[in-house]
N, C-alpha and C. Protein backbone atom coordinates (compact mmCIF):
# COMPACT_ATOMS: atom_id res chain seq x y z
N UNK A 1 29.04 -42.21 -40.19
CA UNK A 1 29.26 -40.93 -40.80
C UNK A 1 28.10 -40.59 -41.74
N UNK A 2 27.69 -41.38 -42.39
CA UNK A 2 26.46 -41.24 -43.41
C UNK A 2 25.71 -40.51 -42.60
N UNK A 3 24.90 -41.85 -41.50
CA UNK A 3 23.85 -41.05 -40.46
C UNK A 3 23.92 -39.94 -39.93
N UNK A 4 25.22 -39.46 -40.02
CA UNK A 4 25.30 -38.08 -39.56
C UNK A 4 24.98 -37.30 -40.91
N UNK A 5 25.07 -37.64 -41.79
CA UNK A 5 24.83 -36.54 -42.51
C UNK A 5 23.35 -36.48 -42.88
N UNK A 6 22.29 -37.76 -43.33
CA UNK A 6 21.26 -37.61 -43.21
C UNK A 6 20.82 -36.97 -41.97
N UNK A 7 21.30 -37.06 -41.18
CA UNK A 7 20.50 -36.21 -39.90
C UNK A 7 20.46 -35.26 -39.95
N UNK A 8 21.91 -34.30 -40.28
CA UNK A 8 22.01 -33.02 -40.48
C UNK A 8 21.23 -32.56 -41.74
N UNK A 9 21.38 -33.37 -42.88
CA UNK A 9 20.28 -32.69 -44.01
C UNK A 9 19.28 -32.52 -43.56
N UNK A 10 18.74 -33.66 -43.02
CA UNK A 10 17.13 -33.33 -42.62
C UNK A 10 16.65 -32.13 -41.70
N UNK A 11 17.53 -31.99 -40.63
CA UNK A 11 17.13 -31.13 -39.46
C UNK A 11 17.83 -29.78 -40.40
N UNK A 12 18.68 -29.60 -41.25
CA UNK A 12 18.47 -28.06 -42.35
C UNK A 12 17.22 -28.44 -42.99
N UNK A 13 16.83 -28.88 -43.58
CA UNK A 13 15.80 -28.97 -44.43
C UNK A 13 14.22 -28.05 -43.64
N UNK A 14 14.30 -28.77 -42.25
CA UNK A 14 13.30 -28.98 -41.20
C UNK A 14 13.50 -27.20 -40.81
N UNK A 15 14.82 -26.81 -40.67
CA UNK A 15 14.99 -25.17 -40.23
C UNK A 15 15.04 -24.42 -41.35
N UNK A 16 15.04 -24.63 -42.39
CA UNK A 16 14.71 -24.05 -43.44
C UNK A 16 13.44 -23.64 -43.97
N UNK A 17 12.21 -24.65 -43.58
CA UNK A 17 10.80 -25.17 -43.77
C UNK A 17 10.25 -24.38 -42.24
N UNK A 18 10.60 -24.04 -41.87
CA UNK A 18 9.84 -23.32 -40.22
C UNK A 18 9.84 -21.65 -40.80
N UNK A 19 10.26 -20.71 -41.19
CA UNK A 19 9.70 -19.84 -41.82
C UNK A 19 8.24 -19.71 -42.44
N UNK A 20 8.43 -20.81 -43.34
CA UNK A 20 7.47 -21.07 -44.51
C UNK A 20 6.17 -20.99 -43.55
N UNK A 21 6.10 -21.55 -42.51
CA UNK A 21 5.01 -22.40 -41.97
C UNK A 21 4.48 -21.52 -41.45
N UNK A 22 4.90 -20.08 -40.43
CA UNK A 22 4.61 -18.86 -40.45
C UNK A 22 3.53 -18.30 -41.46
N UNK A 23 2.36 -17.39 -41.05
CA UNK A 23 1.65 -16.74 -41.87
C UNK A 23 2.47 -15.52 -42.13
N UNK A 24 1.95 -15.31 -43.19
CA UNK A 24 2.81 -13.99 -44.02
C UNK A 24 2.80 -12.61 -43.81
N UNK A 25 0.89 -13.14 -43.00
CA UNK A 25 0.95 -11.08 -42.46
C UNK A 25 1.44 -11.04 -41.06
N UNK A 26 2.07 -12.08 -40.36
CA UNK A 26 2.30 -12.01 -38.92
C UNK A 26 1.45 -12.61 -37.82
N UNK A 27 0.09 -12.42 -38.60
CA UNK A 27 -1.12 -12.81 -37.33
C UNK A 27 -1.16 -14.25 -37.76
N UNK A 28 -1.76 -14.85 -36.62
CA UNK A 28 -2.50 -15.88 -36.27
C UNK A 28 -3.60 -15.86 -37.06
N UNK A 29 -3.81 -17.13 -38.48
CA UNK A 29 -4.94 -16.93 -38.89
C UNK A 29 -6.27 -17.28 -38.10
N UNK A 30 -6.31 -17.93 -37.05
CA UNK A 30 -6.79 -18.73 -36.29
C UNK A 30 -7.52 -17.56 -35.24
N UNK A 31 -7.14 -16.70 -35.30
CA UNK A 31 -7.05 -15.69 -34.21
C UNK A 31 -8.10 -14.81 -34.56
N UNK A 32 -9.15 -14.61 -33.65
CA UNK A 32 -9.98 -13.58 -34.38
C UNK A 32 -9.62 -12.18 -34.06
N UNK A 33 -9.86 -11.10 -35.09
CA UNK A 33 -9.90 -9.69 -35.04
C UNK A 33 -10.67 -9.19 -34.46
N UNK A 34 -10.33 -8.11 -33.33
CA UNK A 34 -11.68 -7.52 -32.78
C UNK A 34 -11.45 -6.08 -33.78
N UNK A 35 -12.77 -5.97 -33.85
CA UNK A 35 -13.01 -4.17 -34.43
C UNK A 35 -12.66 -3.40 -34.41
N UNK A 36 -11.79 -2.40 -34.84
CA UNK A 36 -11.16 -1.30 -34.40
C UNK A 36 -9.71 -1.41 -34.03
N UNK A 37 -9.26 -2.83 -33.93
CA UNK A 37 -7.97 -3.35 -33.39
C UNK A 37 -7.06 -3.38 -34.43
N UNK A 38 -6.08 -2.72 -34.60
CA UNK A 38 -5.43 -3.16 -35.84
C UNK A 38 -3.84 -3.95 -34.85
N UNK A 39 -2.92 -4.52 -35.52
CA UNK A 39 -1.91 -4.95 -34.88
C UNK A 39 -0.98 -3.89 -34.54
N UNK A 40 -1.12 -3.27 -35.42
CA UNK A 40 0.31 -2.17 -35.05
C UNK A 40 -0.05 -1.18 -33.45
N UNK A 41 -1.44 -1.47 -33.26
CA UNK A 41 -1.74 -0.70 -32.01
C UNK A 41 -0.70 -1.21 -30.62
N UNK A 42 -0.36 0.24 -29.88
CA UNK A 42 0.36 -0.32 -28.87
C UNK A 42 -0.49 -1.37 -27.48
N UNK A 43 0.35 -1.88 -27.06
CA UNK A 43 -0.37 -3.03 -26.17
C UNK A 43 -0.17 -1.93 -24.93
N UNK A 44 -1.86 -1.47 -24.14
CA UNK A 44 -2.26 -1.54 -23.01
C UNK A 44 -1.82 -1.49 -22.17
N UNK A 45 -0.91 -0.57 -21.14
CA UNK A 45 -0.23 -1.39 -19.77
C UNK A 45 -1.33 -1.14 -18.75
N UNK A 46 -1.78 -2.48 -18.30
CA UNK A 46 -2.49 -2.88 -17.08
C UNK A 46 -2.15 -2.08 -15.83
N UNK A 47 -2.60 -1.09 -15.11
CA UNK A 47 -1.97 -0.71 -13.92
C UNK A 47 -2.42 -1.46 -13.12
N UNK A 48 -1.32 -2.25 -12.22
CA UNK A 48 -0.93 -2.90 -11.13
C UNK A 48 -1.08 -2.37 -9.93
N UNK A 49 -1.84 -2.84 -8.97
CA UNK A 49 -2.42 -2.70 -7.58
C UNK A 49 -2.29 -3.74 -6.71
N UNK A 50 -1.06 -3.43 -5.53
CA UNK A 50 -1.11 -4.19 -4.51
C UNK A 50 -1.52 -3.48 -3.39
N UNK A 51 -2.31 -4.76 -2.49
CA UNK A 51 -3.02 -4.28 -1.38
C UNK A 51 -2.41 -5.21 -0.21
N UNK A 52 -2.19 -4.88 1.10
CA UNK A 52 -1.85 -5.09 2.20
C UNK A 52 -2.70 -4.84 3.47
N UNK A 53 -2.42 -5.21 4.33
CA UNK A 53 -2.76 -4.53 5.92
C UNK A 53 -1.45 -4.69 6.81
N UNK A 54 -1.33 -3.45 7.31
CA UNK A 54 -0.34 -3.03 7.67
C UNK A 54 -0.66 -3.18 9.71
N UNK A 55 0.25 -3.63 10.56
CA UNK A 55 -0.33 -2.77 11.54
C UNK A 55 0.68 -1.77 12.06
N UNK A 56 0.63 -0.81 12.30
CA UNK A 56 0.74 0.79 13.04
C UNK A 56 -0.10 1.20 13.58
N UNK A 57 1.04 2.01 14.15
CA UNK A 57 0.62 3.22 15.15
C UNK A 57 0.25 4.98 14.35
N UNK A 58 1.08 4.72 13.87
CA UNK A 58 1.19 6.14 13.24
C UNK A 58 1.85 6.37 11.87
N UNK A 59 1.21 7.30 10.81
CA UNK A 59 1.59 7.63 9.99
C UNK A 59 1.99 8.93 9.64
N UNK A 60 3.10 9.24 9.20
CA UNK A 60 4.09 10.82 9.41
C UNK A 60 4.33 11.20 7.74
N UNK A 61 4.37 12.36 7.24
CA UNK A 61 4.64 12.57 6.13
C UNK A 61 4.88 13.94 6.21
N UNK A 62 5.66 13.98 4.78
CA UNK A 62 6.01 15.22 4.66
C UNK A 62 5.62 15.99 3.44
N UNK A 63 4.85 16.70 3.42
CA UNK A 63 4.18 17.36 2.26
C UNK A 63 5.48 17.84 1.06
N UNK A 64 4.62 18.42 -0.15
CA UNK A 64 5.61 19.05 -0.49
C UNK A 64 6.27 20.21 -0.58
N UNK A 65 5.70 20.92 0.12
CA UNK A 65 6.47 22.38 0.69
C UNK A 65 7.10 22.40 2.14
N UNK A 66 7.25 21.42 2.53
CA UNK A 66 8.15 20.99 3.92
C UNK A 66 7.67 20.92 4.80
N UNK A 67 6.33 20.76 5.16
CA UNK A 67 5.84 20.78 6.76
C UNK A 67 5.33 19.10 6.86
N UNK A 68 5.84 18.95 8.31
CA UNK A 68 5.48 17.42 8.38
C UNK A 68 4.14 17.04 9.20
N UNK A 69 3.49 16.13 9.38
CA UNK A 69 2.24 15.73 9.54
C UNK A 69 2.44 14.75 10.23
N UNK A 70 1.49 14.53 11.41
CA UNK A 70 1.81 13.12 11.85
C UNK A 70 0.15 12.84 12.10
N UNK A 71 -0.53 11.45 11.39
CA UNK A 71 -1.83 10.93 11.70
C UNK A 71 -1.81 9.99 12.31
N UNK A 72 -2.39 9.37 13.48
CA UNK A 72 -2.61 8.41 14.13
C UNK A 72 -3.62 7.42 13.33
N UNK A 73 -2.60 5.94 12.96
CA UNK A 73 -3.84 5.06 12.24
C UNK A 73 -4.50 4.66 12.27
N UNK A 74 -5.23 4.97 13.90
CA UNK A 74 -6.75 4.28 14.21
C UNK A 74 -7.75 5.40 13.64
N UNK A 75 -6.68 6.65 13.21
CA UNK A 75 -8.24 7.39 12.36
C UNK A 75 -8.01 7.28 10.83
N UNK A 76 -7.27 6.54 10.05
CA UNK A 76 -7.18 6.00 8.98
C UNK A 76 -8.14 4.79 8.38
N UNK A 77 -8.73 4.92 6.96
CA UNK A 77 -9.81 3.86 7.26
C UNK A 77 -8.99 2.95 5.92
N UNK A 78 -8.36 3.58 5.07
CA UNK A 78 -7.82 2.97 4.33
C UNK A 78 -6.21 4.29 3.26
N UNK A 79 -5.49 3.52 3.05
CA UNK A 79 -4.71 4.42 2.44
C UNK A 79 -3.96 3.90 1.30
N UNK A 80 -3.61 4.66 0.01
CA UNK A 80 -3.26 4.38 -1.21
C UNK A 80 -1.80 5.27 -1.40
N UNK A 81 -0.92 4.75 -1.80
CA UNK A 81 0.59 4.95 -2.20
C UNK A 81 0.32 5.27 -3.31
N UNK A 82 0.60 6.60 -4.32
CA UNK A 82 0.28 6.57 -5.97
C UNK A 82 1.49 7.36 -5.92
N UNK A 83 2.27 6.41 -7.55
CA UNK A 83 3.55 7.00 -7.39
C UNK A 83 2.96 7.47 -8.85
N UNK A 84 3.54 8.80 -8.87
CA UNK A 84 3.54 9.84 -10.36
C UNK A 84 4.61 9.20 -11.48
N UNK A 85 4.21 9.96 -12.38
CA UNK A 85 4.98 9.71 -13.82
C UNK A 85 6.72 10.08 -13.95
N UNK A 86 6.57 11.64 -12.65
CA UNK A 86 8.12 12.43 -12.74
C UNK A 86 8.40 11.70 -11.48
N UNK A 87 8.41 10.60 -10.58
CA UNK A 87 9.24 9.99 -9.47
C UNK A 87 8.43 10.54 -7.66
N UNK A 88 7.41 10.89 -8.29
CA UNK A 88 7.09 11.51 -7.00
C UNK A 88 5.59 10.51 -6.66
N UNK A 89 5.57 11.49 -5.34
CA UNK A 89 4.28 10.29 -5.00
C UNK A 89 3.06 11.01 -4.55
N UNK A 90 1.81 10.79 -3.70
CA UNK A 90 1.04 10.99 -3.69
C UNK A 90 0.17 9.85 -2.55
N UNK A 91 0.10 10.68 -1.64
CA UNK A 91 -0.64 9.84 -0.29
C UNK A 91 -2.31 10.21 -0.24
N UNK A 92 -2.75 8.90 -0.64
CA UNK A 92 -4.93 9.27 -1.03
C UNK A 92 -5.71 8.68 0.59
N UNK A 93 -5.76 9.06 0.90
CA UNK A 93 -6.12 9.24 2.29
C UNK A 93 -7.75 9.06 2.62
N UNK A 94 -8.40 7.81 3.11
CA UNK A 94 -9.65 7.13 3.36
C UNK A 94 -9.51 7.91 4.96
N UNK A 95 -10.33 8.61 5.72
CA UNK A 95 -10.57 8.41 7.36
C UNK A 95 -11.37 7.87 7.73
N UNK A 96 -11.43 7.28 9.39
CA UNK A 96 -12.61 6.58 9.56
C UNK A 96 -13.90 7.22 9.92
N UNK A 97 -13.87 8.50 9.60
CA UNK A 97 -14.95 9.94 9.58
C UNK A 97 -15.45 9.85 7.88
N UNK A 98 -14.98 9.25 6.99
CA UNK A 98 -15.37 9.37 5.80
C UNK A 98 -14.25 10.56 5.14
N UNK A 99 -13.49 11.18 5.49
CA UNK A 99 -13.25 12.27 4.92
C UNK A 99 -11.63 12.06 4.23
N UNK A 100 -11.61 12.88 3.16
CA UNK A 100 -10.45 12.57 1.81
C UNK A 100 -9.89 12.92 1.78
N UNK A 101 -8.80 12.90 1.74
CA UNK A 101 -7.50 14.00 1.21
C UNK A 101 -6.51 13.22 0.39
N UNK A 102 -6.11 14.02 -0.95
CA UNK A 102 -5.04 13.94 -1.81
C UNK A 102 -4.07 14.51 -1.49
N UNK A 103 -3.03 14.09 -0.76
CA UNK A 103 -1.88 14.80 -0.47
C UNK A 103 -0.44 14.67 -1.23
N UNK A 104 -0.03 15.40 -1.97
CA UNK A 104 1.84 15.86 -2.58
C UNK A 104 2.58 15.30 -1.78
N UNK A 105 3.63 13.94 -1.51
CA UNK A 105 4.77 14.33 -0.38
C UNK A 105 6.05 13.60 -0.88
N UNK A 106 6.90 14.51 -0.21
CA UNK A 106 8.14 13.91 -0.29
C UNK A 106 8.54 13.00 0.41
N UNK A 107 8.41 12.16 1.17
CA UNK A 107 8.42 11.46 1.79
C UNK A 107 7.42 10.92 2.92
N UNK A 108 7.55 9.91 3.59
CA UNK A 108 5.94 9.12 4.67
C UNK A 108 6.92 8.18 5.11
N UNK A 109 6.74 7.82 6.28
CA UNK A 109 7.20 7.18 7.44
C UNK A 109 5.83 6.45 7.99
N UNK A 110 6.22 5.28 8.24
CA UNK A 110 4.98 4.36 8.94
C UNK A 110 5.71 3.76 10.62
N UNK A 111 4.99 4.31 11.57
CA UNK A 111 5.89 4.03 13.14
C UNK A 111 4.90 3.19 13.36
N UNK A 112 5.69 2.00 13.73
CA UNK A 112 4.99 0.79 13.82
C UNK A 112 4.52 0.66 15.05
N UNK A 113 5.16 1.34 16.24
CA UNK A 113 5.28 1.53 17.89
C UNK A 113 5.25 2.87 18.49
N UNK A 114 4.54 3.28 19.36
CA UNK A 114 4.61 4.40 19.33
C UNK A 114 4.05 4.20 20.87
N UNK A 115 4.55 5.27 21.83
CA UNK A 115 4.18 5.51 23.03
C UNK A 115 2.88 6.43 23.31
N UNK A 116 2.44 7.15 22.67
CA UNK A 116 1.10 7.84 22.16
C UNK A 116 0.23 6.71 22.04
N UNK A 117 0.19 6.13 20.97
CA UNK A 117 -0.96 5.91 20.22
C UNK A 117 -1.15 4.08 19.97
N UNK A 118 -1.80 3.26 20.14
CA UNK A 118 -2.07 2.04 20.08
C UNK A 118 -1.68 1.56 18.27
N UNK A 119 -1.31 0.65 18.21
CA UNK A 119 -1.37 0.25 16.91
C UNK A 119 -2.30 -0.60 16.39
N UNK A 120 -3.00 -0.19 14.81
CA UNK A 120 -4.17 -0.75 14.43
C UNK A 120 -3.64 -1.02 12.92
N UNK A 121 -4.66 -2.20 12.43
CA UNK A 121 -4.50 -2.92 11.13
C UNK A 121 -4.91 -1.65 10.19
N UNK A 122 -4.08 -1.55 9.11
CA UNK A 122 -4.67 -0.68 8.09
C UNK A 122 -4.45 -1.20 6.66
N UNK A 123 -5.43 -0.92 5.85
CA UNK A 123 -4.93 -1.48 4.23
C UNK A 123 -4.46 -0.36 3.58
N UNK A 124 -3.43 -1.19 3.24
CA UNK A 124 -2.69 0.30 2.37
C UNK A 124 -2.37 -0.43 0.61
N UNK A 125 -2.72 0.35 0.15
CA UNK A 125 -3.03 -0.01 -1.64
C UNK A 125 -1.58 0.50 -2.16
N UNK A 126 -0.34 0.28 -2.95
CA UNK A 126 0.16 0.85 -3.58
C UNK A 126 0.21 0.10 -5.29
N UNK A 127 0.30 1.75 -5.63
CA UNK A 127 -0.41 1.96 -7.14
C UNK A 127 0.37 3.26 -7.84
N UNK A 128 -0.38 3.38 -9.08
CA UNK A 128 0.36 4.12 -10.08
C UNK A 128 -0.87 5.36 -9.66
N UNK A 129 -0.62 6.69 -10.60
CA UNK A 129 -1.98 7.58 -10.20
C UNK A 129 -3.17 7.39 -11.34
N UNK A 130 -3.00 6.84 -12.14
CA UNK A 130 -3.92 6.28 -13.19
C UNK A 130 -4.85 5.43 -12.61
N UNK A 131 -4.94 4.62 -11.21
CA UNK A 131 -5.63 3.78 -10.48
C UNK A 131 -6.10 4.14 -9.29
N UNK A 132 -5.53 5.06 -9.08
CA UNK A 132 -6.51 6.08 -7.67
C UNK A 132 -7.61 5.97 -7.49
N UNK A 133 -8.40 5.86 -6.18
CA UNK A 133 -9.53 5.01 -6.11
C UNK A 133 -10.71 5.80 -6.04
N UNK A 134 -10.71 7.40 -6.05
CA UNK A 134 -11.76 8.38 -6.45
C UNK A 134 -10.80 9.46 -5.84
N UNK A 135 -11.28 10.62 -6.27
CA UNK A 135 -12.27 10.70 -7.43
C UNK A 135 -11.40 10.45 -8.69
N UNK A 136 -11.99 10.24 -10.07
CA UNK A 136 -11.35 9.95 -10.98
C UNK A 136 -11.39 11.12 -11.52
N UNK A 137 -10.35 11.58 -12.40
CA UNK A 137 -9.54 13.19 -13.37
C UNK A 137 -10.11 12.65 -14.31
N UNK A 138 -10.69 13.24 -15.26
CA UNK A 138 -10.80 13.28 -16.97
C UNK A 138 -10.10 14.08 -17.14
């Protein structure tokens, strides 16, 4: 019974003493300051980019004033998923002609098989629109 109680004093003593040991302004004294950084600044969110290759035949979408589209993905050279801030998305469109398009849609369908059209490997990026891969908005 004793040992139990020295044990327990000690290990209060020990959780009592772990505050203390803490620096007082929060930081790490150990830690260097960069310039301009104060702590209270909000932390950065990293936008996140995953990349794939997909294979299809065809890619179908639907803009956002309702007309639907259908591209065959052997003329796709690369394509980016950017989902917006209000829930919506945004199809960034590489061809294998060089040529761009930013397209609005409510929805995109990827047909993996298709009696038309052969199916080819494509990389498709999905991302936020803060990471869009040109041109870049100021």
């Amino acid at each position: 019974m004793l040992g139990t109680f020295k044990l327990l004093l000690a290990g209060g003593v020990f959780a009592v003493s772990v505050p203390f040991l803490a620096p007082a302004n929060g930081v790490d004294a150990e830690q260097p300051q960069l310039p301009g950084i104060t702590q209270d600044a909000p932390a950065r969110k990293v936008p996140v980019a995953t990349e794939k290759r997909w294979n299809f035949a065809e890619l179908q979408y639907t803009t956002a004033d309702g007309k639907v589209a259908n591209v065959p993905a052997r003329r796709l050279a690369k394509l980016w998923l950017l989902s917006r801030p209000d829930g919506g998305m945004y199809l960034q469109i590489v061809y294998e002609n060089s040529d761009y398009s930013l397209i609005s849609v409510r929805d995109f369908h990827i047909i993996r098989r298709s009696a038309t059209y052969s199916s080819v490997d494509v990389p498709i990026v999905r991302t936020t629109l803060d990471n869009m891969a040109f041109p870049v908005f100021q």
